[in-house]
N, C-alpha and C. Protein backbone atom coordinates (compact mmCIF):
# COMPACT_ATOMS: atom_id res chain seq x y z
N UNK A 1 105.28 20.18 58.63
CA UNK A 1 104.97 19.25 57.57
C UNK A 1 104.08 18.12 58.08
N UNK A 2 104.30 17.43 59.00
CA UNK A 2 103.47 16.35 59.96
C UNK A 2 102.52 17.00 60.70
N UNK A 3 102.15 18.24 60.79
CA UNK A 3 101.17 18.46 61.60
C UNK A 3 99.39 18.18 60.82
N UNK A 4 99.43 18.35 59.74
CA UNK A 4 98.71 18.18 59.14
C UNK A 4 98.48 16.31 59.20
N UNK A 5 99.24 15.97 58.74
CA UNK A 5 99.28 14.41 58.95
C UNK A 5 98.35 13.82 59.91
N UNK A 6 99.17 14.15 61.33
CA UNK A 6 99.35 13.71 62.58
C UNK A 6 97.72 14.02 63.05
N UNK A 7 96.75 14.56 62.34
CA UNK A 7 95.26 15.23 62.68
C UNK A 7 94.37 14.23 62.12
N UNK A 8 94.98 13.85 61.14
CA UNK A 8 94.20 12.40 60.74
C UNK A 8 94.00 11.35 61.78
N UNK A 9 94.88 11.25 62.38
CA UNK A 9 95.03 9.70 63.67
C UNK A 9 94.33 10.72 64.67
N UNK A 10 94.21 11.90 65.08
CA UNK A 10 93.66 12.40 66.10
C UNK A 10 91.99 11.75 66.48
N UNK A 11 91.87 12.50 67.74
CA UNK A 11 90.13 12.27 67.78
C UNK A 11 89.61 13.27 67.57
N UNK A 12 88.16 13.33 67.43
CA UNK A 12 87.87 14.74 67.04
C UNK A 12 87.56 15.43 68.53
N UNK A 13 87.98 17.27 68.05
CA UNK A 13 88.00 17.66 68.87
C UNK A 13 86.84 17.79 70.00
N UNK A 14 87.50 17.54 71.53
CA UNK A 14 86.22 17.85 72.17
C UNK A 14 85.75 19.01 72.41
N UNK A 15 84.94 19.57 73.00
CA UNK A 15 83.94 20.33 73.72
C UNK A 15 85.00 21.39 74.07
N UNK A 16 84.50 22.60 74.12
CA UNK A 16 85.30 23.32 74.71
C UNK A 16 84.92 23.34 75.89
N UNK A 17 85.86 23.72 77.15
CA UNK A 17 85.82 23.89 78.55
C UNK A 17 84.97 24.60 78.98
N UNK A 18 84.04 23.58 79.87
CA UNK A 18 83.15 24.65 80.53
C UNK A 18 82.32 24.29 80.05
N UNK A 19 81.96 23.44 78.73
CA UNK A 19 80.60 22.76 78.43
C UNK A 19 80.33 21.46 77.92
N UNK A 20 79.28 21.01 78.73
CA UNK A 20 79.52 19.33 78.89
C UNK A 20 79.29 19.00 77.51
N UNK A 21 79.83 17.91 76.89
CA UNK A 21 79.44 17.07 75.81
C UNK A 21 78.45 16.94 75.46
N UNK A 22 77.56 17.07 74.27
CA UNK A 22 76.45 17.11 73.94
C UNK A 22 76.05 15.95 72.26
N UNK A 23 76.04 14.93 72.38
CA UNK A 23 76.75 13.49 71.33
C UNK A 23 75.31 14.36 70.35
N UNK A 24 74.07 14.85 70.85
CA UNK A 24 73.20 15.50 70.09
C UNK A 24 73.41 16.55 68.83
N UNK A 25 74.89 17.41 69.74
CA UNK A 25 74.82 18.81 68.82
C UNK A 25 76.26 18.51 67.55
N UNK A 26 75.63 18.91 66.54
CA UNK A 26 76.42 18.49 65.49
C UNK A 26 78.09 19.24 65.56
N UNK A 27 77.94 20.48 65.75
CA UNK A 27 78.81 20.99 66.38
C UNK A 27 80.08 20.40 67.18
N UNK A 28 79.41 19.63 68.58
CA UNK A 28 80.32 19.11 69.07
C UNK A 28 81.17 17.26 68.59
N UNK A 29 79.93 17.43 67.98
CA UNK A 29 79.82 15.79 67.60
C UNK A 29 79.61 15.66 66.22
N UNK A 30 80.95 15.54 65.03
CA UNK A 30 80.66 15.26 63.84
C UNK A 30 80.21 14.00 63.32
N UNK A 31 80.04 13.25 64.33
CA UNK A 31 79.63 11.60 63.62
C UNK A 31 78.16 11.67 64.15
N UNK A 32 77.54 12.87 64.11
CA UNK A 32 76.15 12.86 64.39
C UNK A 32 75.80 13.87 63.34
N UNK A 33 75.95 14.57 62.21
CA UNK A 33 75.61 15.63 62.06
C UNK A 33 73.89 15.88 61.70
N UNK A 34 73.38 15.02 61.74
CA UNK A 34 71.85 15.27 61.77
C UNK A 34 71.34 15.35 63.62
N UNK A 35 72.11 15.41 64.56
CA UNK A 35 71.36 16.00 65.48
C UNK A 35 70.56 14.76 66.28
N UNK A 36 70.35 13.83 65.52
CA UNK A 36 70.04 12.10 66.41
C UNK A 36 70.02 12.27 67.91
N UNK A 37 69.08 12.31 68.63
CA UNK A 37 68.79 11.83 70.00
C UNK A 37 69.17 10.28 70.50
N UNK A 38 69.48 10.23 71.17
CA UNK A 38 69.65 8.67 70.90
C UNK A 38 68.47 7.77 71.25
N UNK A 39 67.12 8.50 71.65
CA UNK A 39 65.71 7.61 71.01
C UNK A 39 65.52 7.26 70.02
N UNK A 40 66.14 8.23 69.04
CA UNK A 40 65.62 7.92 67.68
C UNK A 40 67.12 7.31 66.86
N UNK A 41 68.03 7.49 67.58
CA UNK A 41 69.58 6.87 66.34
C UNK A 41 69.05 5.30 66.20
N UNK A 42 69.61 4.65 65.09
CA UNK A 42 69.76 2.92 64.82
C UNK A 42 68.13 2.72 65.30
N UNK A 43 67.33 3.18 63.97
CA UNK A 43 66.19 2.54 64.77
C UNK A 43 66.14 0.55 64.10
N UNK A 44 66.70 0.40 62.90
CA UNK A 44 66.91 -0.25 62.50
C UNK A 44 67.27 -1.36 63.57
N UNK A 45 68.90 -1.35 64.21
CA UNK A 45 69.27 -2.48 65.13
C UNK A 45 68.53 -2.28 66.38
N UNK A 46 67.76 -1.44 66.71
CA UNK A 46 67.08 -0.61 68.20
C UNK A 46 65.75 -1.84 67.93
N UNK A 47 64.91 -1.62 66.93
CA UNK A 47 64.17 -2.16 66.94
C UNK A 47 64.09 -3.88 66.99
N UNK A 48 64.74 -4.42 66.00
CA UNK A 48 65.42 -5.88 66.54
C UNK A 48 65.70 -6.40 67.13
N UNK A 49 66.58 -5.62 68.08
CA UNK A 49 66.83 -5.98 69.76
C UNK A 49 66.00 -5.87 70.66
N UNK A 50 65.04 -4.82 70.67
CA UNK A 50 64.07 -4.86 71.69
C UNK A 50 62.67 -6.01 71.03
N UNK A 51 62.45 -6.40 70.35
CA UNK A 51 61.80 -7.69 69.42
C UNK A 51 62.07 -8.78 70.06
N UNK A 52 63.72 -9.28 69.77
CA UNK A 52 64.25 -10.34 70.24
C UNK A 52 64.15 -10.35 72.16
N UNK A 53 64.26 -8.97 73.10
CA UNK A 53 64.06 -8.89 74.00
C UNK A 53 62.73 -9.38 74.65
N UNK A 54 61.76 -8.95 73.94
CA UNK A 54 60.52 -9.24 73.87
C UNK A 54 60.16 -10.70 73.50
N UNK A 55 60.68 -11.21 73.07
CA UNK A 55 60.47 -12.72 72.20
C UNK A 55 61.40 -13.50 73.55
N UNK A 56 62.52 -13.40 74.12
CA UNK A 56 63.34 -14.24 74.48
C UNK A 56 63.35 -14.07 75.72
N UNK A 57 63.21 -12.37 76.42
CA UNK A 57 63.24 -12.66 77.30
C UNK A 57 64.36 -11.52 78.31
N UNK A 58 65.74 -11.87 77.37
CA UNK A 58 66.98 -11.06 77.89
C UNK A 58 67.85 -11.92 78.03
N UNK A 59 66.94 -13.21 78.99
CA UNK A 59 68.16 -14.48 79.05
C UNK A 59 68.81 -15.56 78.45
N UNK A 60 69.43 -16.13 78.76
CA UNK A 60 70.02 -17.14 77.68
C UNK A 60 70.92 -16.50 76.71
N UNK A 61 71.24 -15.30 76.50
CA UNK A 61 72.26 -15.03 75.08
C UNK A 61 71.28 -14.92 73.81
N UNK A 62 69.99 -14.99 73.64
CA UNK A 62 70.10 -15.01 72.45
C UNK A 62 69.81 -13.97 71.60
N UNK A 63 69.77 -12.78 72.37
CA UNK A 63 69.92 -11.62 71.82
C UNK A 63 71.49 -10.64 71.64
N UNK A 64 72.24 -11.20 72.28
CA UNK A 64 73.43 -10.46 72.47
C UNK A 64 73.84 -9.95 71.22
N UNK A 65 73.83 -10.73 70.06
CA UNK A 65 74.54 -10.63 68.77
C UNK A 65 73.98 -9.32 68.25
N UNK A 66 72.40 -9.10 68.31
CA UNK A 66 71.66 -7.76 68.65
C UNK A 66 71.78 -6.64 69.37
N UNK A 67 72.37 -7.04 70.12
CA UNK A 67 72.52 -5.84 71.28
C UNK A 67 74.26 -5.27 71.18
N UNK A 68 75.22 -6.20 70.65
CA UNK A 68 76.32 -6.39 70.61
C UNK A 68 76.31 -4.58 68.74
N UNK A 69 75.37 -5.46 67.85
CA UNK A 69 75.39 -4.65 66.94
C UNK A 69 74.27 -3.02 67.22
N UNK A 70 73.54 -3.03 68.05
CA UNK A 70 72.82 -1.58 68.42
C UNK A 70 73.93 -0.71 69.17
N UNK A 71 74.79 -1.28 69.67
CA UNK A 71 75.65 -0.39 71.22
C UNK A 71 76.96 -0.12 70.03
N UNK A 72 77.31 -1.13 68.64
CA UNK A 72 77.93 -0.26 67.97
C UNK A 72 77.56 0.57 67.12
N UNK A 73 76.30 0.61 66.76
CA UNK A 73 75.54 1.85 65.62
C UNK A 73 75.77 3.10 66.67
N UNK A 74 74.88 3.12 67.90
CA UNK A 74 75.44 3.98 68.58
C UNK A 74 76.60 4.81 69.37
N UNK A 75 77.58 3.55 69.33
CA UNK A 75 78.98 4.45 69.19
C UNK A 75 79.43 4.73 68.13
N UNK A 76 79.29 4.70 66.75
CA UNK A 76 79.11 5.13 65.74
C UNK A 76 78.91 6.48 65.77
N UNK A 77 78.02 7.07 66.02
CA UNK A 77 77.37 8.13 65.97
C UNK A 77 77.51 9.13 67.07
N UNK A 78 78.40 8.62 67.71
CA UNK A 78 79.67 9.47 69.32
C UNK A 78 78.72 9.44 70.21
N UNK A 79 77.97 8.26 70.52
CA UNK A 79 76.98 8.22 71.98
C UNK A 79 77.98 7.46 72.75
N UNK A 80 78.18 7.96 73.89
CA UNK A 80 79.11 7.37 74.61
C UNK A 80 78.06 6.16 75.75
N UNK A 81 78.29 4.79 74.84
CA UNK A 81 77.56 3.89 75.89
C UNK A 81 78.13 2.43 76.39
């Protein structure tokens, strides 16, 4: 009766043995199912951050809030970063 349940709180399944993780193939990775490289995932926050990088520098913080929101679009999408 709970097994069904109990699959909801799970993670999704990994990779079968014997082949490395692939955050690309939809297959292994349902929070990608279009196949996203991660050149091309979040070009949206990707692009902003490297702007503000470009504008600021890197130092001082004042991109973090940027970089803070690109590293979660991409774990979003099961890039492990």
């Amino acid at each position: 009766m709970f097994s069904s349940l109990s699959s909801w709180w799970s993670p999704p399944t990994p990779a079968p043995t014997g082949e490395k993780y692939d955050p690309t193939n939809p297959k292994m990775n349902p929070l990608n199912p279009q196949g996203l490289k991660p050149c091309c995932a979040c070009p949206e926050t990707k692009s902003a951050r490297d702007a503000c990088f470009l504008q600021h520098g890197g130092e001082g913080g004042e991109c973090a809030e940027l970089l803070t929101k690109h590293v979660e679009c991409m774990r979003s999408l099961g890039f492990q970063i």
